[in-house]
C-alpha atoms as a PDB file:
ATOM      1  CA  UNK A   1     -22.266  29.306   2.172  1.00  0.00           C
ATOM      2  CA  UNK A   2     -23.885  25.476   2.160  1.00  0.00           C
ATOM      3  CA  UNK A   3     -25.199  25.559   5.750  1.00  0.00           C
ATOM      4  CA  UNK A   4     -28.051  27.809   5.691  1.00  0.00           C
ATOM      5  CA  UNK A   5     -27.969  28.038   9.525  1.00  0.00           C
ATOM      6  CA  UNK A   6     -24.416  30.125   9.497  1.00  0.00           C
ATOM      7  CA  UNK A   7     -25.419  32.921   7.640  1.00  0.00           C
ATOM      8  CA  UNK A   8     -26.846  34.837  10.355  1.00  0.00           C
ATOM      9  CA  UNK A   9     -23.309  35.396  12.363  1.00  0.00           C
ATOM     10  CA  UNK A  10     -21.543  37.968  10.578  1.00  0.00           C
ATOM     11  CA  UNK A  11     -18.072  36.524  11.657  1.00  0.00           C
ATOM     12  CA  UNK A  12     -18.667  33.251   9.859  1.00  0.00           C
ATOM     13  CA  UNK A  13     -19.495  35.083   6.932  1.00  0.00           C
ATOM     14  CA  UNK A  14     -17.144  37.314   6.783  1.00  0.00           C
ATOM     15  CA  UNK A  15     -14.599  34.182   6.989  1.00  0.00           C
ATOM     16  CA  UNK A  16     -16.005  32.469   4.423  1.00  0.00           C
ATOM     17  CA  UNK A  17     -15.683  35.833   2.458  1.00  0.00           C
ATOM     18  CA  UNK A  18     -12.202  35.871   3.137  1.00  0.00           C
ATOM     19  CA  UNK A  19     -11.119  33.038   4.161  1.00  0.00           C
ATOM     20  CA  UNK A  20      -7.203  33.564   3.465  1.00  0.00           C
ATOM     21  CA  UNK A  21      -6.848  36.658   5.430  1.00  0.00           C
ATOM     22  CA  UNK A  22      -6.539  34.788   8.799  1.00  0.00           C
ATOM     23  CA  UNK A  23      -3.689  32.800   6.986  1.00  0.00           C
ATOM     24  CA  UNK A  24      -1.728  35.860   5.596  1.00  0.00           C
ATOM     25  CA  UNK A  25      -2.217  37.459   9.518  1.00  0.00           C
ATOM     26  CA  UNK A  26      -0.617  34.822  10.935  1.00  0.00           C
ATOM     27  CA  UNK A  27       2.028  34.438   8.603  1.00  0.00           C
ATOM     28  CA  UNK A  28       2.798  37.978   8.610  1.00  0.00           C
ATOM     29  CA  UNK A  29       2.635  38.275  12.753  1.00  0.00           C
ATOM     30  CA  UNK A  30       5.331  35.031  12.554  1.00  0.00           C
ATOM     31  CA  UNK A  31       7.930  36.473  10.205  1.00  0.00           C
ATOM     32  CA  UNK A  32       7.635  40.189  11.948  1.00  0.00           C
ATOM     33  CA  UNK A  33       8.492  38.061  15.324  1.00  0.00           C
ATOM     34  CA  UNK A  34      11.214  35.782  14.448  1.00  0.00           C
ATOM     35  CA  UNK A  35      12.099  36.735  11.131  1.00  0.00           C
ATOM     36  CA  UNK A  36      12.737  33.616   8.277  1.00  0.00           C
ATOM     37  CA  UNK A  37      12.721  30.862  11.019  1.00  0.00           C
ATOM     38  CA  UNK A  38       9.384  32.186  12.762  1.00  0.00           C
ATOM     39  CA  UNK A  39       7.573  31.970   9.356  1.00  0.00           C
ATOM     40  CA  UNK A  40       9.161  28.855   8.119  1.00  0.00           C
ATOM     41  CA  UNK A  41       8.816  26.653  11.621  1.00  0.00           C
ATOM     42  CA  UNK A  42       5.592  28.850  12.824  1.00  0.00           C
ATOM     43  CA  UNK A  43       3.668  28.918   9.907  1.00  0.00           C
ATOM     44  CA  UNK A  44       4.959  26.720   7.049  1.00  0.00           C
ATOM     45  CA  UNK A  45       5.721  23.770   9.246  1.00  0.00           C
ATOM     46  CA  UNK A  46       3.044  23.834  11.769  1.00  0.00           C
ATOM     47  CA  UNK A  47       0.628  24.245   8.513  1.00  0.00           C
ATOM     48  CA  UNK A  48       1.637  20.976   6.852  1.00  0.00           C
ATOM     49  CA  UNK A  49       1.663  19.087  10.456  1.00  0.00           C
ATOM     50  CA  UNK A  50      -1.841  20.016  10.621  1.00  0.00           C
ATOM     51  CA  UNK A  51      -3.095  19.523   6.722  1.00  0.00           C
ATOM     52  CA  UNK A  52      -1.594  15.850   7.184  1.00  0.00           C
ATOM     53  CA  UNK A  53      -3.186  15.288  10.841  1.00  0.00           C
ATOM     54  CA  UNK A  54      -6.218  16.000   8.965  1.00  0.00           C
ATOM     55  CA  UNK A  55      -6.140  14.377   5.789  1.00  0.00           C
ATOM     56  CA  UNK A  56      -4.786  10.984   7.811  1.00  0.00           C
ATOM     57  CA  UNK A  57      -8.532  10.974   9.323  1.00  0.00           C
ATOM     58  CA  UNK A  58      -9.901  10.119   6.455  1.00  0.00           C
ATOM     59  CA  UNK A  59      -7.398   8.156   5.229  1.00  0.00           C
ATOM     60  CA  UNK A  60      -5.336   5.748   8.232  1.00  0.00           C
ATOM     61  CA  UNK A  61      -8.795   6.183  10.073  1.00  0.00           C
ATOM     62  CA  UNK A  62     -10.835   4.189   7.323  1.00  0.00           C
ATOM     63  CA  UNK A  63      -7.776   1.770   7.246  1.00  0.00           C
ATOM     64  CA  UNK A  64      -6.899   1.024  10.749  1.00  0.00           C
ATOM     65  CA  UNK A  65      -8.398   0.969  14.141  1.00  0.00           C
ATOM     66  CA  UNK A  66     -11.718  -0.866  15.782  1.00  0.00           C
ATOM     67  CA  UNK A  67     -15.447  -0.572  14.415  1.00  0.00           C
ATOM     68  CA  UNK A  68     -17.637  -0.084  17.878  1.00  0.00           C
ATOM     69  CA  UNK A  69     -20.639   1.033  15.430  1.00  0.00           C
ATOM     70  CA  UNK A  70     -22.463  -0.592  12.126  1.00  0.00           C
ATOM     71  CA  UNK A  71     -22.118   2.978   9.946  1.00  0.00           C
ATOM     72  CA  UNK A  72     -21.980   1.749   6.483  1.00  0.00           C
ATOM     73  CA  UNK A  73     -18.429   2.409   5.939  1.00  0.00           C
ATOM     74  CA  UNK A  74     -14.662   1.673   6.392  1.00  0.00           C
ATOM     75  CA  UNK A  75     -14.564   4.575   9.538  1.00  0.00           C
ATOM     76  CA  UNK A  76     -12.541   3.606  12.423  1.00  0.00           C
ATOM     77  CA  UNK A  77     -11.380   4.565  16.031  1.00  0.00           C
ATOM     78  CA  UNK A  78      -7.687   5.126  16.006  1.00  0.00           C
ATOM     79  CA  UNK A  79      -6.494   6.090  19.546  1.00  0.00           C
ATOM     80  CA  UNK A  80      -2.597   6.880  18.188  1.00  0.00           C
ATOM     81  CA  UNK A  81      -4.535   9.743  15.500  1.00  0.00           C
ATOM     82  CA  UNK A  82      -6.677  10.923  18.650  1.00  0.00           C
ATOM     83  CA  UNK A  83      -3.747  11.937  20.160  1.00  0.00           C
ATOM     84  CA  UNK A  84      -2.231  13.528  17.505  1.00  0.00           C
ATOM     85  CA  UNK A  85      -5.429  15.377  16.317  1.00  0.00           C
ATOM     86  CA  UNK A  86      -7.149  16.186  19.757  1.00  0.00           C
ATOM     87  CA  UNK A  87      -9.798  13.585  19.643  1.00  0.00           C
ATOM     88  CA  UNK A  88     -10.598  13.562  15.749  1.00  0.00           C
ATOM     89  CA  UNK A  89      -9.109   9.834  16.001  1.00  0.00           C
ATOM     90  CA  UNK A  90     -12.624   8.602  17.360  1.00  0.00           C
ATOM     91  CA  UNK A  91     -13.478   8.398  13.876  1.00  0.00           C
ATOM     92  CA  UNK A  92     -16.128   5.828  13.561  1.00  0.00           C
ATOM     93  CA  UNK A  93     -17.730   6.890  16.918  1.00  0.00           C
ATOM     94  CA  UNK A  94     -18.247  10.309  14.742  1.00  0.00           C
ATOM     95  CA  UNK A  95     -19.498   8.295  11.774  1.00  0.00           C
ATOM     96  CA  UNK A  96     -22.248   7.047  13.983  1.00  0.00           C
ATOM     97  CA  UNK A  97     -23.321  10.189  15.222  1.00  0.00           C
ATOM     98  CA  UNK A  98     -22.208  12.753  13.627  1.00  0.00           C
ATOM     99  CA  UNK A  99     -23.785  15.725  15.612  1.00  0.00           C
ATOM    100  CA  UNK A 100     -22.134  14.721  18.769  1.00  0.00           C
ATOM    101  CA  UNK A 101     -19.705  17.721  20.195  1.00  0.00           C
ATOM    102  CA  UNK A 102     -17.978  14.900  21.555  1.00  0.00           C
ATOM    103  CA  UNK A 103     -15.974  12.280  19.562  1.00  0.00           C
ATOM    104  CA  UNK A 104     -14.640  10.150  22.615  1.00  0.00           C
ATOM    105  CA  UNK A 105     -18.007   8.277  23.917  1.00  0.00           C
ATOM    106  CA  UNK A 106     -16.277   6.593  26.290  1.00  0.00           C
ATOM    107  CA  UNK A 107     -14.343   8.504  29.435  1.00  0.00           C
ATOM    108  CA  UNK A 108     -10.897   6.901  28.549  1.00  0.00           C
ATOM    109  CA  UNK A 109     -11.265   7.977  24.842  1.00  0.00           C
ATOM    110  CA  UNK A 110      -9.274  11.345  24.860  1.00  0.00           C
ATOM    111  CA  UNK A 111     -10.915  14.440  23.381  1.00  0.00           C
ATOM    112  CA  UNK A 112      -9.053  17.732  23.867  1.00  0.00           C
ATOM    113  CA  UNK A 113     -11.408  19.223  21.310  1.00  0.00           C
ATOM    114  CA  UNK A 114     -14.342  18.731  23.369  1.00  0.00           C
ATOM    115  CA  UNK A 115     -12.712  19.717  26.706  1.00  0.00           C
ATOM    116  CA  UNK A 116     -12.042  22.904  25.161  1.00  0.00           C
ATOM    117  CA  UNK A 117     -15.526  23.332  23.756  1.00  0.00           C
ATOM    118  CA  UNK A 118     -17.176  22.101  26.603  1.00  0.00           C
ATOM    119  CA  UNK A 119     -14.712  25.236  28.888  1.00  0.00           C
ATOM    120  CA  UNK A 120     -16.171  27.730  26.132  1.00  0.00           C
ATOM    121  CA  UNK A 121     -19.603  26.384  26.864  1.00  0.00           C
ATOM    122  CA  UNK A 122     -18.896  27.199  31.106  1.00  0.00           C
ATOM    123  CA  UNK A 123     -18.338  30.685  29.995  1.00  0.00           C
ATOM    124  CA  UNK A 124     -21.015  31.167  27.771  1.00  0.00           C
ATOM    125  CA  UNK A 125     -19.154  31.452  24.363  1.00  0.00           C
ATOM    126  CA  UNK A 126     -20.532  28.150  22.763  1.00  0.00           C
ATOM    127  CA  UNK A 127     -23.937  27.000  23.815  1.00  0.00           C
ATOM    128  CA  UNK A 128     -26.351  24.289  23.089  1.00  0.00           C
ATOM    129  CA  UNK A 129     -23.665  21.462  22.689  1.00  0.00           C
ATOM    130  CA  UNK A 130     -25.219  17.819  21.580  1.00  0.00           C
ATOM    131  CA  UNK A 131     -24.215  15.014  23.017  1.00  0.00           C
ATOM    132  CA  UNK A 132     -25.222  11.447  21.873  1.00  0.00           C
ATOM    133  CA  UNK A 133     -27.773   9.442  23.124  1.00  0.00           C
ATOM    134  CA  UNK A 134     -27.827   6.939  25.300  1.00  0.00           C
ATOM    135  CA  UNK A 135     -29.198   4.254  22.715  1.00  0.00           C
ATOM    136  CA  UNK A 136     -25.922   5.166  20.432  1.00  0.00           C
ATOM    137  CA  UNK A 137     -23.870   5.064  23.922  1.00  0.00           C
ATOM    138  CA  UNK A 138     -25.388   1.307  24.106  1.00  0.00           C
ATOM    139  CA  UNK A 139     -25.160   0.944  20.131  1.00  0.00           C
ATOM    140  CA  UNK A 140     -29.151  -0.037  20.686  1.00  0.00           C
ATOM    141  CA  UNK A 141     -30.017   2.497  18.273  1.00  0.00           C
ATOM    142  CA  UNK A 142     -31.801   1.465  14.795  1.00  0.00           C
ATOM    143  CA  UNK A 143     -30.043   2.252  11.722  1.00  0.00           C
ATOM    144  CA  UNK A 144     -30.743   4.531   8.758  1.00  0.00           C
ATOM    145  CA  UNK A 145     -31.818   3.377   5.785  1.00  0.00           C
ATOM    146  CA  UNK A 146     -29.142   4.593   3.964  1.00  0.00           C
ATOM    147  CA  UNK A 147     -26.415   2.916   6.479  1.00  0.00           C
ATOM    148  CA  UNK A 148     -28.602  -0.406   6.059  1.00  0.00           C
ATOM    149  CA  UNK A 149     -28.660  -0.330   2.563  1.00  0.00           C
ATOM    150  CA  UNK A 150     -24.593   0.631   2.225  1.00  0.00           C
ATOM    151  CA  UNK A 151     -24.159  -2.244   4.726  1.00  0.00           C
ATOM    152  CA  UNK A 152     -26.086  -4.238   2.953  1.00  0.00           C
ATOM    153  CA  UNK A 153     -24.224  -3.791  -0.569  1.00  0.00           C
ATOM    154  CA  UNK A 154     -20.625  -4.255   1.487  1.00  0.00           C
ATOM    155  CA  UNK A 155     -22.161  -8.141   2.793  1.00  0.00           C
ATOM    156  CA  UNK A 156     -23.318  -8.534  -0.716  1.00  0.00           C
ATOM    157  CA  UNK A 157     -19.943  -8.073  -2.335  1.00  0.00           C
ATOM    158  CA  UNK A 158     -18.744 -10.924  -0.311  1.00  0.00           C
ATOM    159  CA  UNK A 159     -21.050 -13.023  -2.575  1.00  0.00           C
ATOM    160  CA  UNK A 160     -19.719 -13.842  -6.020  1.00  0.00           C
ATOM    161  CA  UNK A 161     -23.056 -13.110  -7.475  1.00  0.00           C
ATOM    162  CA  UNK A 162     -21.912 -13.743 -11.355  1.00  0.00           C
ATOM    163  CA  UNK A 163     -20.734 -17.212  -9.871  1.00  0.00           C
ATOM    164  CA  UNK A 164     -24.000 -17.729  -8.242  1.00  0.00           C
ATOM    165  CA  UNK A 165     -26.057 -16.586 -11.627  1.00  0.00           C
ATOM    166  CA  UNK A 166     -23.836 -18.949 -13.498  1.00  0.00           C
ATOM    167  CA  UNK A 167     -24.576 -22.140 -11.357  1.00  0.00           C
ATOM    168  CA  UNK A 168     -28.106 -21.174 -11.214  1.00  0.00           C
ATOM    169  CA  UNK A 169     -28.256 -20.720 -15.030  1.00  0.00           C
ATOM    170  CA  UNK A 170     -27.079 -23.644 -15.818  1.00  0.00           C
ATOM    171  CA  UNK A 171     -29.280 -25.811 -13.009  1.00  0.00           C
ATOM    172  CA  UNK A 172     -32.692 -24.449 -14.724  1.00  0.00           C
ATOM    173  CA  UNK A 173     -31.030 -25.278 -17.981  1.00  0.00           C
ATOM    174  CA  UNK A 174     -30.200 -28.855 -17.393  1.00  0.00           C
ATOM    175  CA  UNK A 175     -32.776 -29.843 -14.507  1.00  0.00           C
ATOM    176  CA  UNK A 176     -35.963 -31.293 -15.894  1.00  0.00           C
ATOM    177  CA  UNK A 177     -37.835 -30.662 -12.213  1.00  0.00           C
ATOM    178  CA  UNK A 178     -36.866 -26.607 -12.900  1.00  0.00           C
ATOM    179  CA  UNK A 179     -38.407 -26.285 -16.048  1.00  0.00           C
ATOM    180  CA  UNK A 180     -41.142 -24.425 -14.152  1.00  0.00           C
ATOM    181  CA  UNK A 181     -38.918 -21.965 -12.710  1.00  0.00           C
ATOM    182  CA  UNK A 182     -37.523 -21.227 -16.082  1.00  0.00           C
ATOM    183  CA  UNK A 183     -41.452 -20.574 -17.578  1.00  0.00           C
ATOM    184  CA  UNK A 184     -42.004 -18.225 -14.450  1.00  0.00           C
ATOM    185  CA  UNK A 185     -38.810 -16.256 -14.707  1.00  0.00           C
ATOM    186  CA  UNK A 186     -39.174 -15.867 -18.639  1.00  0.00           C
ATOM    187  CA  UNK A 187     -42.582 -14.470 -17.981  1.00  0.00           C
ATOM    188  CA  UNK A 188     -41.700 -12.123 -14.831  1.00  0.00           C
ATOM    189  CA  UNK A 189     -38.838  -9.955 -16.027  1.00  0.00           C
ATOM    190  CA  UNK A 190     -38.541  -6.912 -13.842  1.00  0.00           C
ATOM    191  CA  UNK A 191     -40.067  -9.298 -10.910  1.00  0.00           C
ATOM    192  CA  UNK A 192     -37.555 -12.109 -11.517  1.00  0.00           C
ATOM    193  CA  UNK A 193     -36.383 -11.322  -7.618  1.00  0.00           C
ATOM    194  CA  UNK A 194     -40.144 -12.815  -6.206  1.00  0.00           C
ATOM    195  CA  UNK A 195     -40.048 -16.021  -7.836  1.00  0.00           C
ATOM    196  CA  UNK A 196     -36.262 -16.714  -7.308  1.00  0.00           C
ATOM    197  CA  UNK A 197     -37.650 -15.347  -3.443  1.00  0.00           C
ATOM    198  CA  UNK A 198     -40.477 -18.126  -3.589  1.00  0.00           C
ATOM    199  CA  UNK A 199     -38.874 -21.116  -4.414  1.00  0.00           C
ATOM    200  CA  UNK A 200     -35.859 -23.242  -2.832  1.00  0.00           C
ATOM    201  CA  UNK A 201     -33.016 -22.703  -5.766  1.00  0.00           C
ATOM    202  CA  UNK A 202     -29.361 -24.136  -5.443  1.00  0.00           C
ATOM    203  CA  UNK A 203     -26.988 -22.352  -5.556  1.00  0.00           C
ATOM    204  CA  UNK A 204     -28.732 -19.196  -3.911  1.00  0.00           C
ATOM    205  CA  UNK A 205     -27.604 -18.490  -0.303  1.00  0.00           C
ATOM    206  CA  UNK A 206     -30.361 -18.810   2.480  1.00  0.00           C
ATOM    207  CA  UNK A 207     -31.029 -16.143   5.020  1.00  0.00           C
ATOM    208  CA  UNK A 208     -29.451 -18.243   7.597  1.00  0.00           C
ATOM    209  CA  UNK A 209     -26.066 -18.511   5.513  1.00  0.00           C
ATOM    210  CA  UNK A 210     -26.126 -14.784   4.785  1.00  0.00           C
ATOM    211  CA  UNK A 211     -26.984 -13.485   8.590  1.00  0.00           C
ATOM    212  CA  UNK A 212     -24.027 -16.275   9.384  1.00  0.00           C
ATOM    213  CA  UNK A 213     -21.717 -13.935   7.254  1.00  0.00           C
ATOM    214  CA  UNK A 214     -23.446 -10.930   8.414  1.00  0.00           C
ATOM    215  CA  UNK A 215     -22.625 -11.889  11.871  1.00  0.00           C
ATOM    216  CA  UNK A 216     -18.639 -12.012  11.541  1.00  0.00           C
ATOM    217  CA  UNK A 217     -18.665  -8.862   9.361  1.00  0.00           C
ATOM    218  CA  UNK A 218     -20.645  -6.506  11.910  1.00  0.00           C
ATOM    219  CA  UNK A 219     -20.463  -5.790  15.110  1.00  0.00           C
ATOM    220  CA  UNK A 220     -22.983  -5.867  17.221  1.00  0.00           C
ATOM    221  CA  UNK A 221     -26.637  -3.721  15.940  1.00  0.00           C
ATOM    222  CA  UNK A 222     -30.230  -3.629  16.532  1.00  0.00           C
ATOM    223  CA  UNK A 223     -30.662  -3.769  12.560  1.00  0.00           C
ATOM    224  CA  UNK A 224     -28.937  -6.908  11.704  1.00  0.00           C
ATOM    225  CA  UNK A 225     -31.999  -8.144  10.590  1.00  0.00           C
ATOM    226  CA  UNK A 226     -32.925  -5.436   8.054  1.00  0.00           C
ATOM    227  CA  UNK A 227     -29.214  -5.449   6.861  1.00  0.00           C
ATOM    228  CA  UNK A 228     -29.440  -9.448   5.925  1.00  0.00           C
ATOM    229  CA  UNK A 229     -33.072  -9.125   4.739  1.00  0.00           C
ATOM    230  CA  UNK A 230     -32.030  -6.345   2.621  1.00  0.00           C
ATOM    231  CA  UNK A 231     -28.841  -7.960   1.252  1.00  0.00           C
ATOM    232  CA  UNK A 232     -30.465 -11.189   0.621  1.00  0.00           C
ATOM    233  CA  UNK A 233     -33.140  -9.219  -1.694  1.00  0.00           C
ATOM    234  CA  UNK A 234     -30.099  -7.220  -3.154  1.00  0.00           C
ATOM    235  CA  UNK A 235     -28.545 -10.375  -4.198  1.00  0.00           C
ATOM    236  CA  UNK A 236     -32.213 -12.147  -5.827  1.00  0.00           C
ATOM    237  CA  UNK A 237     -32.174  -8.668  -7.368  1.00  0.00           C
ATOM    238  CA  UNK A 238     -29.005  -9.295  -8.905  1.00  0.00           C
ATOM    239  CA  UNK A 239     -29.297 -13.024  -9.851  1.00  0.00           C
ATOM    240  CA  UNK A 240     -32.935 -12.419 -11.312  1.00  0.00           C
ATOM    241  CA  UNK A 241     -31.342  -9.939 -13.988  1.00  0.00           C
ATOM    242  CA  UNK A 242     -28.472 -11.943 -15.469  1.00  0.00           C
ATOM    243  CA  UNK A 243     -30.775 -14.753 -15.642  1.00  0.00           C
ATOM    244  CA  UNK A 244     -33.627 -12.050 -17.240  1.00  0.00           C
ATOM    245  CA  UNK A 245     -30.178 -11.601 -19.830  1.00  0.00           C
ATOM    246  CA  UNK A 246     -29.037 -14.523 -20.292  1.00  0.00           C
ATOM    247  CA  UNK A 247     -32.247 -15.487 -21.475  1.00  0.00           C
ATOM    248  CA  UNK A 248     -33.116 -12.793 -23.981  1.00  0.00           C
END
């Protein structure tokens, strides 16, 4: 079992032991009730409904709906697979905190899962239920560096960067006031990024253009700054080694 934490509850063990037995129980209890048409519509049926419901969550969720939070990914809020999945629909509000109970963060976003969970907690069955913040409520709440950095990679592949490395190549090739530049990259190979950082290059988009693009792309986060400053060192990154190549 991955999560450490479940071991000590015998009955998730024991499913995880045998996790088909539940399956062949209920299968056997609807085909000893209604014969052929209990286990076809009962179990067979029902069973693919729910293996697509699923599956479409991380499929139609990453395709279509609304992006409420900056997670780093294609996740979405669908409110037509809510419905159909008891509230697993909220998909990006789950992407941005995933230990909520809840997956509807707002009181018209329908959760059926949770209202059952939260009934189970009123009797005593579930306890200890996490709910998010209020900074992720407000989407105030800084990013992880992980989310910046996959955010960051998604605004820099809106940059043709082998475009940009071409232009640029060919500037400090055929400008005489860049021969300077060319010297100082030649000579700082790995750290080609801080001198294309310390000097005003064409071709290279500014800050300003790439938190302009950052802007349209994202809604609204506390860490659009680190995910521009991060993209725009990404992309000197990437420009400083296929210069680096193109000159050895």
């Amino acid at each position: 079992m991955k999560v450490g934490d479940f071991t000590k509850y015998p009955e998730l063990t024991w499913l995880h032991k045998y996790e088909l037995v539940p399956a062949a129980v209920l299968a056997l209890v609807t085909f000893l009730s209604a014969d052929w048409p209990g286990l076809v519509v009962s179990f067979f049926w029902s069973t693919v409904a729910v293996y697509h419901a699923t599956f479409c969550i991380n499929s139609l969720a990453h395709v279509h709906g609304s992006k409420r939070y900056v997670t780093g990914d294609d996740s979405r809020n669908n409110w037509l697979l809510a419905f159909f999945t008891m509230g697993e629909g909220w998909h990006n509000n789950h992407h941005a905190y995933q230990a909520s109970v809840r997956q509807g963060f707002r009181w018209w976003e329908i959760d059926p899962t949770f209202y059952i969970i939260k009934a189970l907690s009123l009797l005593g069955v579930v306890w200890d239920l996490k709910s998010p913040p209020d900074a992720v409520l407000k989407n105030e709440q800084r990013l992880g560096s992980r989310v910046i950095d996959r955010a960051a990679a998604e605004l820099v592949a809106t940059f043709n960067v082998e475009s940009i490395s071409a232009k640029l190549s060919h500037a400090l090739g055929t400008t005489p006031g860049l021969a300077d530049f060319r010297v100082r990259l030649a000579a700082a190979q790995h750290r080609a990024h801080e001198v294309l950082a310390h000097g005003h290059l064409p071709h290279i988009p500014t800050r300003d253009e790439i938190w302009a693009r950052a802007s349209t792309m994202f809604v609204k986060t506390r860490s659009l700054e680190d995910i521009v400053e991060r993209a725009h060192r990404m992309i000197l990154e990437a420009v400083g080694s296929r210069l680096i190549a193109a000159a050895g």
